[in-house]
Protein backbone atom coordinates (compact mmCIF):
# COMPACT_ATOMS: atom_id res chain seq x y z
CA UNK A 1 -11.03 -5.04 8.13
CA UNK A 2 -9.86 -5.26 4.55
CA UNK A 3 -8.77 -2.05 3.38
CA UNK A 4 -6.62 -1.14 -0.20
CA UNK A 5 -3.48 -0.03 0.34
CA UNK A 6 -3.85 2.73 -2.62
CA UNK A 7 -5.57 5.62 -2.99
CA UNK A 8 -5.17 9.31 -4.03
CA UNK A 9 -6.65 12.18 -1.94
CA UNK A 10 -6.77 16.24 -3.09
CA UNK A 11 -7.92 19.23 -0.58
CA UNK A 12 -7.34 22.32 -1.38
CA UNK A 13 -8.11 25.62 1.43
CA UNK A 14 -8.28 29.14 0.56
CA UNK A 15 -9.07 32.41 2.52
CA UNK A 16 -7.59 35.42 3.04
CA UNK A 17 -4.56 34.58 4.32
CA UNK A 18 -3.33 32.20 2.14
CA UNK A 19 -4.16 29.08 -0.31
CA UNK A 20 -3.57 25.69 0.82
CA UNK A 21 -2.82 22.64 -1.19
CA UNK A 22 -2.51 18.60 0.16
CA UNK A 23 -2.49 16.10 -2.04
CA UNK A 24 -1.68 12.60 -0.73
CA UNK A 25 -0.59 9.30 -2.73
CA UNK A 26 -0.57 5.76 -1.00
CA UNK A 27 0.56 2.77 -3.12
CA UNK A 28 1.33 -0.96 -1.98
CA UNK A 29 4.68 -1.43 0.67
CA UNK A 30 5.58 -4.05 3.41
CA UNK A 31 5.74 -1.43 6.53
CA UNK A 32 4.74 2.51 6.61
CA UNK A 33 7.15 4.46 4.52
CA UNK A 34 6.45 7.98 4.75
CA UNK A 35 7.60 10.55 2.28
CA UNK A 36 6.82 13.97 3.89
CA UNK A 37 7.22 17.42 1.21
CA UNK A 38 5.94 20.88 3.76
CA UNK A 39 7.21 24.43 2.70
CA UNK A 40 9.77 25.22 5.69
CA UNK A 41 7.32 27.69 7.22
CA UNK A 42 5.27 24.52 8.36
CA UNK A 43 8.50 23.00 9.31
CA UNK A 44 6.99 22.48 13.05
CA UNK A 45 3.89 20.38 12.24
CA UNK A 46 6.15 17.37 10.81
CA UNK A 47 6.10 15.52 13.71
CA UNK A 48 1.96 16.51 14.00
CA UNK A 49 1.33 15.31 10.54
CA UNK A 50 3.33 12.18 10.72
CA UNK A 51 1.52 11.04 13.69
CA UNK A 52 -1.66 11.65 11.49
CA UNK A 53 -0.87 9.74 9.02
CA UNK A 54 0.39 6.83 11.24
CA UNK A 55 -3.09 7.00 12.44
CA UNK A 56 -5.10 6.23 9.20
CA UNK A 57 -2.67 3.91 7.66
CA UNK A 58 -0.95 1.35 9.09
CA UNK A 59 1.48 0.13 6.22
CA UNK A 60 2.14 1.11 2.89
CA UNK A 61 4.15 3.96 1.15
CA UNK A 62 2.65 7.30 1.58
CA UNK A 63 3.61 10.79 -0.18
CA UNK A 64 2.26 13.91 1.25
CA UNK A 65 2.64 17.05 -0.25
CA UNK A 66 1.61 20.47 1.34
CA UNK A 67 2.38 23.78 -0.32
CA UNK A 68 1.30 27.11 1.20
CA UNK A 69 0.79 30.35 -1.26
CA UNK A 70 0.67 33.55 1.42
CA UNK A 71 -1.86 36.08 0.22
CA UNK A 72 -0.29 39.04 1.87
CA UNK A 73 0.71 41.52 -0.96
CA UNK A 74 4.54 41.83 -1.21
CA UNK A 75 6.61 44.60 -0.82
CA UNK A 76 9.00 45.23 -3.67
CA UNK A 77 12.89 46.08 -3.15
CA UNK A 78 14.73 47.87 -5.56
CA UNK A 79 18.83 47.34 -5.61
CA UNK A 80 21.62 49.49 -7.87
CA UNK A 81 24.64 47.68 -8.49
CA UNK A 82 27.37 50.79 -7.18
CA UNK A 83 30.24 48.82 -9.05
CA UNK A 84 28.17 48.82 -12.23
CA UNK A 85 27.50 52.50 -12.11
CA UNK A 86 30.99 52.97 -11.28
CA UNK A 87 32.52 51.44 -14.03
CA UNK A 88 29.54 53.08 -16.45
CA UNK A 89 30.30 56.44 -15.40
CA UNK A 90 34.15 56.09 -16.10
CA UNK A 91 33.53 54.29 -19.34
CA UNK A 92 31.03 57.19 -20.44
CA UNK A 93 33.64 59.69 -19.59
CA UNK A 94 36.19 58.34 -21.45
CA UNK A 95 33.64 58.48 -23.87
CA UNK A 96 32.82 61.99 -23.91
CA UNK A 97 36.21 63.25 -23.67
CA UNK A 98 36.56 61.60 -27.41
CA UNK A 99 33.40 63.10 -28.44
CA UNK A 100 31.45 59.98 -28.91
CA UNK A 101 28.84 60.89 -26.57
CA UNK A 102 27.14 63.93 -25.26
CA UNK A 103 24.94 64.27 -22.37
CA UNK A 104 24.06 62.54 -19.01
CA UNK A 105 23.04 59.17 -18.19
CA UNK A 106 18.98 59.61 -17.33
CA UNK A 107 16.96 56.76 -15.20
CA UNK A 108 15.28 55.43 -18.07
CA UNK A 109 19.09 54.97 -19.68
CA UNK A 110 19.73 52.98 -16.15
CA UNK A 111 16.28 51.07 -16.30
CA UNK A 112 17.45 49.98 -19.89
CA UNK A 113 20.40 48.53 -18.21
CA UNK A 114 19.41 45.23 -16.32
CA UNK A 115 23.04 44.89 -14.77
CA UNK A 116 22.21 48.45 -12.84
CA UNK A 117 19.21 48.02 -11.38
CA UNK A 118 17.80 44.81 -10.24
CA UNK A 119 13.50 45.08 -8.61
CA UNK A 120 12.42 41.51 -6.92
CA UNK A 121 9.43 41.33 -4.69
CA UNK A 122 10.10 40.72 -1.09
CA UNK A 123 7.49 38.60 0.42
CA UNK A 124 5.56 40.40 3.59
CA UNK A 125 6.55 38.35 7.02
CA UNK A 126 3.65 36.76 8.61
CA UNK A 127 3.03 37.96 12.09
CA UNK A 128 2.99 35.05 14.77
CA UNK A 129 -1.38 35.18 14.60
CA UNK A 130 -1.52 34.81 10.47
CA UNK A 131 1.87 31.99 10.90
CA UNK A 132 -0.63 30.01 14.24
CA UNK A 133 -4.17 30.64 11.70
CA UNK A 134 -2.21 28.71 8.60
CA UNK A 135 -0.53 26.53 10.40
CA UNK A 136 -4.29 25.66 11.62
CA UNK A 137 -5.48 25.55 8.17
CA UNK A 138 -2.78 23.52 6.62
CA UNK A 139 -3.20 20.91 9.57
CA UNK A 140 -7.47 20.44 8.66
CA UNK A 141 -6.62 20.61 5.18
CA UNK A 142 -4.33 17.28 5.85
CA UNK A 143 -6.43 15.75 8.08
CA UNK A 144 -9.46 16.42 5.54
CA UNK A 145 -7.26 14.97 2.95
CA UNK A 146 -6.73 11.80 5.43
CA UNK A 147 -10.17 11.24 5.64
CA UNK A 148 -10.91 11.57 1.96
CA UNK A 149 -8.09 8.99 1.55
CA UNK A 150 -9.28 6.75 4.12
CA UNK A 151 -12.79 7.15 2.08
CA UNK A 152 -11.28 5.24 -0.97
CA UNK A 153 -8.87 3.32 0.23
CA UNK A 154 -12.10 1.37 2.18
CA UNK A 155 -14.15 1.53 -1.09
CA UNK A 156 -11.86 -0.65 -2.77
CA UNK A 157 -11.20 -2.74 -0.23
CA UNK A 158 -14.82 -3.36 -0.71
CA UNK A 159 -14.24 -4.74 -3.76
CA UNK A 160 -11.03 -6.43 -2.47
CA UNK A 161 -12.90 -8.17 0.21
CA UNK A 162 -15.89 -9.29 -2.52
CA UNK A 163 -13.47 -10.99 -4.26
CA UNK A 164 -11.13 -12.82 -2.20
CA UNK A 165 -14.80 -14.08 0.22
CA UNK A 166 -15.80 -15.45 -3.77
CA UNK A 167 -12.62 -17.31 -4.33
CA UNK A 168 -12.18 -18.13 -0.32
CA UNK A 169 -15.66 -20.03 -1.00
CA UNK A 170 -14.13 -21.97 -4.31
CA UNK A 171 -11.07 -23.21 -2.18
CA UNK A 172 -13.28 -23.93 0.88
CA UNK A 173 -15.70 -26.28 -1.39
CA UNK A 174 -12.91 -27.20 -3.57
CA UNK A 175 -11.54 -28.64 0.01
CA UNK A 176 -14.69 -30.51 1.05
CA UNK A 177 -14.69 -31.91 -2.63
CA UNK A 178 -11.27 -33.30 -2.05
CA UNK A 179 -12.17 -34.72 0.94
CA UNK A 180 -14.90 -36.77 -0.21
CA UNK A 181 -12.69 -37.73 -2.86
CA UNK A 182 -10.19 -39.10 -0.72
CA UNK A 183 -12.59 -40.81 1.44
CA UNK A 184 -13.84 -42.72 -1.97
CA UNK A 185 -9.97 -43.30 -2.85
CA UNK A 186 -9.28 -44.43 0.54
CA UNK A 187 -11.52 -47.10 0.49
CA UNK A 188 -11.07 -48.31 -3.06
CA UNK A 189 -7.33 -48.84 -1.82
CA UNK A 190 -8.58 -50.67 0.90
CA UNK A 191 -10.47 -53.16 -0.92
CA UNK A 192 -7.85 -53.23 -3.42
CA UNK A 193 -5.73 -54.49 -0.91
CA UNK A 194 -7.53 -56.67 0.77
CA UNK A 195 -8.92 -58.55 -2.74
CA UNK A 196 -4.93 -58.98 -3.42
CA UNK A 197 -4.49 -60.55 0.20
CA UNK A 198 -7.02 -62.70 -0.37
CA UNK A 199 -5.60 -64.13 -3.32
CA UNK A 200 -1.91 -64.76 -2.23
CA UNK A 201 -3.16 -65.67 1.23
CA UNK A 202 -2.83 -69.69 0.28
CA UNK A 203 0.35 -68.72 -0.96
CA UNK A 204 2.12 -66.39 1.27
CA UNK A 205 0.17 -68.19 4.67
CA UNK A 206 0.02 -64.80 6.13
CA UNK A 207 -1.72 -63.93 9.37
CA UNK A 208 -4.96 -62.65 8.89
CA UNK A 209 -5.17 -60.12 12.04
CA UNK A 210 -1.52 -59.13 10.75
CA UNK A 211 -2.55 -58.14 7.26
CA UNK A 212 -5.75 -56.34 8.35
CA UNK A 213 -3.70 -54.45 10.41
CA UNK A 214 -1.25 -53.52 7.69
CA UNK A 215 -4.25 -52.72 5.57
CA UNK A 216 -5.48 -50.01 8.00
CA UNK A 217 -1.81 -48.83 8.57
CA UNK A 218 -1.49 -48.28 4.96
CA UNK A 219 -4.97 -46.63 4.58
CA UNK A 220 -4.23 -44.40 7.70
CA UNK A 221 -1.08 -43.17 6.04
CA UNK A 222 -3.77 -41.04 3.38
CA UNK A 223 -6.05 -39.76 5.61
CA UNK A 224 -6.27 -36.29 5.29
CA UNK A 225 -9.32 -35.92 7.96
CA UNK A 226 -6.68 -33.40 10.21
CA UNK A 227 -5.69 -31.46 7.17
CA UNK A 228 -9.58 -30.85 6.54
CA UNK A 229 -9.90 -29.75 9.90
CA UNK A 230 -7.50 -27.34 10.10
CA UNK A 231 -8.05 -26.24 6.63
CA UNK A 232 -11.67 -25.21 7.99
CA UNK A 233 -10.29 -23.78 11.11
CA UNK A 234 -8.61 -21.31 8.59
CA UNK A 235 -11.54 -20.38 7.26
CA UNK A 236 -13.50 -19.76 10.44
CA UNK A 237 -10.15 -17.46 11.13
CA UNK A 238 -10.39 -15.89 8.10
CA UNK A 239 -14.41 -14.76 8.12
CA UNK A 240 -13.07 -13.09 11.49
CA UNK A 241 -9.61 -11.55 10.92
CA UNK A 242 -11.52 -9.77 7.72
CA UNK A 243 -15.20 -8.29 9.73
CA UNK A 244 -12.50 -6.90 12.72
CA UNK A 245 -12.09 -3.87 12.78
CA UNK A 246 -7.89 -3.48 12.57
CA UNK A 247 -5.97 -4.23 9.72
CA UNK A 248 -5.35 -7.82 8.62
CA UNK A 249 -3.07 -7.83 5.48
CA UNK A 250 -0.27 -9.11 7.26
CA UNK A 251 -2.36 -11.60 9.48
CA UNK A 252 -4.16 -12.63 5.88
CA UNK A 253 -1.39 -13.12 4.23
CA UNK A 254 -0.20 -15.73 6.88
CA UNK A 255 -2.97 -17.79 7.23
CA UNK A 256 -3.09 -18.08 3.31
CA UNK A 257 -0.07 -19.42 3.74
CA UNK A 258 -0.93 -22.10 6.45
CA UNK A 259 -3.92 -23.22 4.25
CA UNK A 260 -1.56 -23.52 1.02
CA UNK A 261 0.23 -25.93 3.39
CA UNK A 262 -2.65 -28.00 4.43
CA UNK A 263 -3.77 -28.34 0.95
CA UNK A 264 -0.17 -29.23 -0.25
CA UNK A 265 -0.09 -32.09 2.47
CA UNK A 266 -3.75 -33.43 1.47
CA UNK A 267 -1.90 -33.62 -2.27
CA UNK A 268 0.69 -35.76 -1.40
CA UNK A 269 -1.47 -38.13 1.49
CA UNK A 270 -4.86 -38.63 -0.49
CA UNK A 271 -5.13 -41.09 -3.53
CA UNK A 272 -8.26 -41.12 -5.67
CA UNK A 273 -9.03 -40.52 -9.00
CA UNK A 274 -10.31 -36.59 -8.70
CA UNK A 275 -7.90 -35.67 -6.15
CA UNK A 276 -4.69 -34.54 -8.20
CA UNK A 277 -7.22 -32.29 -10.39
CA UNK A 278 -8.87 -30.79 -7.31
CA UNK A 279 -5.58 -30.00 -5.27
CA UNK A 280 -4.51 -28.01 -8.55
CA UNK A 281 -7.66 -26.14 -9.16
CA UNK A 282 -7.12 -25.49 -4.99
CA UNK A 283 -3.71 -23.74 -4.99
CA UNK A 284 -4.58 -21.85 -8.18
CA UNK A 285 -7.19 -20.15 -6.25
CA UNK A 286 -5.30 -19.55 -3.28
CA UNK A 287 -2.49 -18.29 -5.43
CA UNK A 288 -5.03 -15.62 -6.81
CA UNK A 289 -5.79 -14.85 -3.35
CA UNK A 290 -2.10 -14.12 -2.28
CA UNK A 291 -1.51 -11.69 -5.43
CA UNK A 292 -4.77 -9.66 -3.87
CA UNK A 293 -3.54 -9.87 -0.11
CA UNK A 294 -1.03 -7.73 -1.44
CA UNK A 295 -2.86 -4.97 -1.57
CA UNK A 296 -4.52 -5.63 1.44
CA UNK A 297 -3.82 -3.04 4.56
């Protein structure tokens, strides 16, 4: 099946416990490179989420990101800084005793004073039933995210596919157009040949079996009949490594390779007139089709 290595996927799951956010990003890479980002209270579905993952894709880089917002109200905690206050209260006395102050220090002087008192929130624990129902929630809200990705990543691969069948069609008739030019070359060289013969047979008193035979040795050395046939073997290959159901990038990107080959051997073997223009018109399309393979799955 030909499926895009990129796509972008967004879930987001809210109830009362808490708010859940997964986005994923999957971009073009040789193998599966995972980059996993979970808050540490989801530390123990790594292993669950990875094997997810490994499940819908089966190469390319993937970033997950998971962040968790707990909707338990927290508690606050309030902290005065005894050294502070110390220090204050000698400072103030000193202070008094010269008459520069009068009075006592009040708690709005000490909320004034941000180095004496110090509020933060304190976020509620989660009891073992709210940590199992969020765990729960983060792990559909990944696997939702999954499927969302797998949604697009097929789409274009749609597209993918529509393109690389057009231009697998161009090389394939581009092929059976070199052939038949070959064919015409082959036996233009053959006549060639044997016209020449003909005329220094008087003088070179050559052996007419001999030089027939030469003639068809020569003429055999620019047949490209195999190379057709395996180029069209690659094609039947082709129409059925990309309707399976598995992922073929890497098996793709292989046979392109083999047919390159075949096509670069029917370049050097075949003579004729069209040949040279077809064989270049041939590996530009193939080329085309090995820039698109890489984004193939």
């Amino acid at each position: 099946m030909i499926k895009s290595m990129t796509g972008f996927a967004s879930v987001q799951r809210e109830d009362e416990r808490a708010a859940i956010a997964v986005t994923i990003r999957a971009v073009n890479h040789r193998h599966l490179d995972l980059q996993l980002r979970m808050p540490q209270s989801l530390g123990t579905l790594e292993s669950d989420v990875r094997a997810m993952v490994a499940r819908h894709v089966a190469r390319g880089r993937v970033e997950v990101s998971v962040s968790v917002q707990m909707r338990q109200t927290p508690s606050v905690e309030v902290e005065f800084d005894e050294a502070f206050g110390s220090a204050l209260e000698a400072a103030l006395a000193r202070a008094r005793e010269r008459g520069l102050v009068a009075g006592a220090l009040t708690p709005g002087d000490l909320l004034r004073l941000p180095q004496a008192i110090s509020i933060r929130e304190r976020p509620a624990e989660a009891g073992d039933e709210t940590s199992r129902a969020v765990a729960a929630a983060a792990t559909a809200a990944v696997g939702a995210a999954l499927a969302d990705l797998d949604t697009m990543r097929v789409r274009e691969g749609d597209h993918l596919r529509a393109d690389l069948d057009a231009r697998r069609a161009a090389v394939a008739g581009l092929v059976e157009r070199i052939a038949a030019a070959a064919d015409e070359g082959r036996a233009a060289m053959e006549q060639r040949l044997a016209d020449r013969v003909r005329e220094l047979r008087t003088a070179l008193q050559a052996d007419e079996a001999s030089v027939a035979q030469e003639i068809v040795r020569w003429a055999a050395r620019s047949d490209i009949s195999e190379e057709v046939t395996r180029f069209r073997g690659h094609v039947v290959h082709w129409n059925a490594l990309a309707g399976a159901a598995e992922p073929c990038g890497r098996k793709l990107d292989f046979l392109l390779q083999e047919m390159n080959r075949e096509v670069n051997t029917m370049g050097s073997k075949a003579d004729g007139l069209r040949v040279s223009e077809l064989i270049v018109a041939a590996k530009a399309e193939l080329e085309k089709m090995r820039e698109q393979i890489q984004n193939v799955e």
